[in-house]
Protein backbone atom coordinates (compact mmCIF):
# COMPACT_ATOMS: atom_id res chain seq x y z
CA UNK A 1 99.16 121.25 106.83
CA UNK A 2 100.56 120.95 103.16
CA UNK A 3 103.45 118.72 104.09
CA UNK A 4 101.41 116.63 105.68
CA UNK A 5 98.94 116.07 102.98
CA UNK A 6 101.64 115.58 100.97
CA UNK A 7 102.99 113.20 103.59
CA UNK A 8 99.70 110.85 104.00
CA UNK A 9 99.44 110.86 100.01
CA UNK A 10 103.03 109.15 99.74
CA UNK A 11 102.26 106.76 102.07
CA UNK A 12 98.76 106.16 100.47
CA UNK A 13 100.41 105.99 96.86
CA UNK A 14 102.69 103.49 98.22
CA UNK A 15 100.59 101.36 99.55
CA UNK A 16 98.23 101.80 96.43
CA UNK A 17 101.01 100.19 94.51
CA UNK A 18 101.22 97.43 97.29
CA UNK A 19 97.65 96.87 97.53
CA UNK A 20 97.01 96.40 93.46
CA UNK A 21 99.71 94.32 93.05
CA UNK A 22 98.65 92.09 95.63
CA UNK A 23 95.39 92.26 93.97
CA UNK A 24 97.09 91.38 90.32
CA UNK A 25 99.15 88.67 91.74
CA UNK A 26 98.10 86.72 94.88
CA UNK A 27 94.38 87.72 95.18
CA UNK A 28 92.85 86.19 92.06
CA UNK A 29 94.60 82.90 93.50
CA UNK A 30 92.09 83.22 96.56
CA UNK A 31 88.54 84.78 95.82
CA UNK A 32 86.67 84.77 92.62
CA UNK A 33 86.55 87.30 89.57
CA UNK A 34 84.34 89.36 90.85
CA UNK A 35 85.69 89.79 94.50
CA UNK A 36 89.04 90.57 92.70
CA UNK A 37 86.85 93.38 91.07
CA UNK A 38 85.44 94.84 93.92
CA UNK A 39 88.86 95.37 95.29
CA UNK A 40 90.41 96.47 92.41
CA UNK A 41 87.64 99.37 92.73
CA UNK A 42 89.21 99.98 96.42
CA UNK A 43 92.62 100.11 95.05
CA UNK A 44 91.73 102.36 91.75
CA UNK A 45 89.84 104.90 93.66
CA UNK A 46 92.39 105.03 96.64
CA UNK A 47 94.93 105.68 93.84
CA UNK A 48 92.58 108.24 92.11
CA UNK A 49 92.24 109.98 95.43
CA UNK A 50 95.72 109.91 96.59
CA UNK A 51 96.61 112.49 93.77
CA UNK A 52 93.59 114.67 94.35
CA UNK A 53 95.52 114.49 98.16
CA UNK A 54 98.89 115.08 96.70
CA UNK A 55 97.16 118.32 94.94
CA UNK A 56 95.60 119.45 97.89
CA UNK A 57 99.09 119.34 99.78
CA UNK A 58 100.56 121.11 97.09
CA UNK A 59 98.13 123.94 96.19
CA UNK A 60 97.48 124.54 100.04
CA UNK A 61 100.83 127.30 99.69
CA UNK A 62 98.95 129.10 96.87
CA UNK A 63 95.46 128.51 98.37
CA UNK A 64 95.54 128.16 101.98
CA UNK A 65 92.13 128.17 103.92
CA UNK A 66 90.09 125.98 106.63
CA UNK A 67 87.83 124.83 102.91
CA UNK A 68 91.07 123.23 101.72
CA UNK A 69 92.09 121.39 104.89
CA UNK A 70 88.73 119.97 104.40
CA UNK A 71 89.32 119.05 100.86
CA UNK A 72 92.02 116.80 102.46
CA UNK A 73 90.66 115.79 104.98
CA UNK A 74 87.56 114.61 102.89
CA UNK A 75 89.94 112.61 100.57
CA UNK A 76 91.53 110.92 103.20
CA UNK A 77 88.58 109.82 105.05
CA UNK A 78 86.80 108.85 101.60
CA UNK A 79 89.80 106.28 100.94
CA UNK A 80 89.17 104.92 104.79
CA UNK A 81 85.68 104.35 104.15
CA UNK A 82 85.33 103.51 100.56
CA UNK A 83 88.20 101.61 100.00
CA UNK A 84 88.49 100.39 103.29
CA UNK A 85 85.30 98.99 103.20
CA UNK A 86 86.04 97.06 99.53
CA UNK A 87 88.66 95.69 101.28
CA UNK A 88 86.73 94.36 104.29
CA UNK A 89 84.28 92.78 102.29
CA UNK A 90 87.51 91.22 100.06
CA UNK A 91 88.60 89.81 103.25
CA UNK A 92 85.36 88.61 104.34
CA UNK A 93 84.41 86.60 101.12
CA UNK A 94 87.99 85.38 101.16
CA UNK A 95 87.54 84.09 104.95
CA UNK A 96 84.33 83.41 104.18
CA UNK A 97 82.85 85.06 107.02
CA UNK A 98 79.52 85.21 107.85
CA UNK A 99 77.06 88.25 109.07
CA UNK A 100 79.01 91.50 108.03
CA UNK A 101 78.20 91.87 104.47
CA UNK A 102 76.16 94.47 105.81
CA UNK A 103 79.84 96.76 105.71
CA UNK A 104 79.14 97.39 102.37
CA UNK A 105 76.80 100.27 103.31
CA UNK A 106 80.15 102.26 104.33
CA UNK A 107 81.12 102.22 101.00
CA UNK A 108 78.68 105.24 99.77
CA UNK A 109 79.84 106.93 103.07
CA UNK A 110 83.41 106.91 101.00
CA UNK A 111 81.95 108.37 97.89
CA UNK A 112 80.00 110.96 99.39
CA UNK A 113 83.61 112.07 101.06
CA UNK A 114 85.07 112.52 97.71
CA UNK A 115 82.02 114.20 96.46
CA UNK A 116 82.69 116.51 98.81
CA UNK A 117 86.18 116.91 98.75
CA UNK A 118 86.13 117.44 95.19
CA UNK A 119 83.38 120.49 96.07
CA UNK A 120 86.09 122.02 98.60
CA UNK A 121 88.49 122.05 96.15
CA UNK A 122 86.65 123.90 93.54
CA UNK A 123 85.30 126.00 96.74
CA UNK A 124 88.82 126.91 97.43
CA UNK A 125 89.73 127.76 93.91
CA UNK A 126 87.12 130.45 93.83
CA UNK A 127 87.87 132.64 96.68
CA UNK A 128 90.19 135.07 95.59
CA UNK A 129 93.95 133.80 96.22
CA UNK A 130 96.00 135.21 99.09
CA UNK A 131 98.95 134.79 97.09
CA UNK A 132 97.68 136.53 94.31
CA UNK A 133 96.50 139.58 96.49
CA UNK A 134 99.95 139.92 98.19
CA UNK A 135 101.86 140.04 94.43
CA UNK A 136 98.80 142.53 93.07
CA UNK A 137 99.59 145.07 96.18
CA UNK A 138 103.46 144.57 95.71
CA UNK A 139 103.15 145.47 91.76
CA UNK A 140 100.88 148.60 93.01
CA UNK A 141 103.64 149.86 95.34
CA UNK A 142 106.11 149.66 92.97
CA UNK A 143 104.09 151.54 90.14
């Protein structure tokens, strides 16, 4: 499960990158200032979370546990649905589309998912570390 957290945050990190500089260059060419903001606020917090997901793929080894698969899992689905959704509604004031402005209730969906995948983490970190336990009992032996 680690690698592939680690694997989904390279991919999101790299199209983090692609997404704000799209944003920096193209986008304020299209939609107004503050459309350009509201994506910008999909990009930032898909960046923000993609190293919360890059930590959760790397501390898995010394943490493992079902509360830290949902940390990642949380993280993931947060970026779908709150920067997702900043980036529908970009799309649909650029298109000027009609009748689904109404996506913008998703958004909160989004946070709440990193609310709670912040929780898991710090979950996690208190149960006492497998890791930890293994090296404590080895040291024991030895004494």
């Amino acid at each position: 499960m680690s690698k592939r957290f680690i694997q989904y945050a390279a991919i999101l990190g790299a199209l983090s990158v692609a997404l704000g500089a799209f944003g920096a260059h193209a986008l304020k060419k299209l939609v107004e200032a503050d459309t350009v903001a509201t994506f910008e606020t999909g990009v930032r917090y898909q960046f923000y979370h993609t190293f919360a997901l890059l930590a959760v793929g790397i501390l898995y080894r010394r943490m493992p546990g079902k509360v830290m698969e949902w940390a990642g899992i949380l993280f993931i689905s947060g970026i779908v649905l709150f920067s997702g959704s900043l980036y529908l509604l970009t799309y649909l004031n650029a298109t000027e589309t009609v009748g689904l402005k109404g996506i913008g209730a998703i958004t909160p969906l989004g946070g709440v998912c990193f609310i709670a995948g912040w929780v898991c983490l710090l979950v996690q970190s208190l149960k006492p570390s497998v890791h930890r336990e293994k090296k404590e009992k080895s040291n024991v032996r030895e004494a």
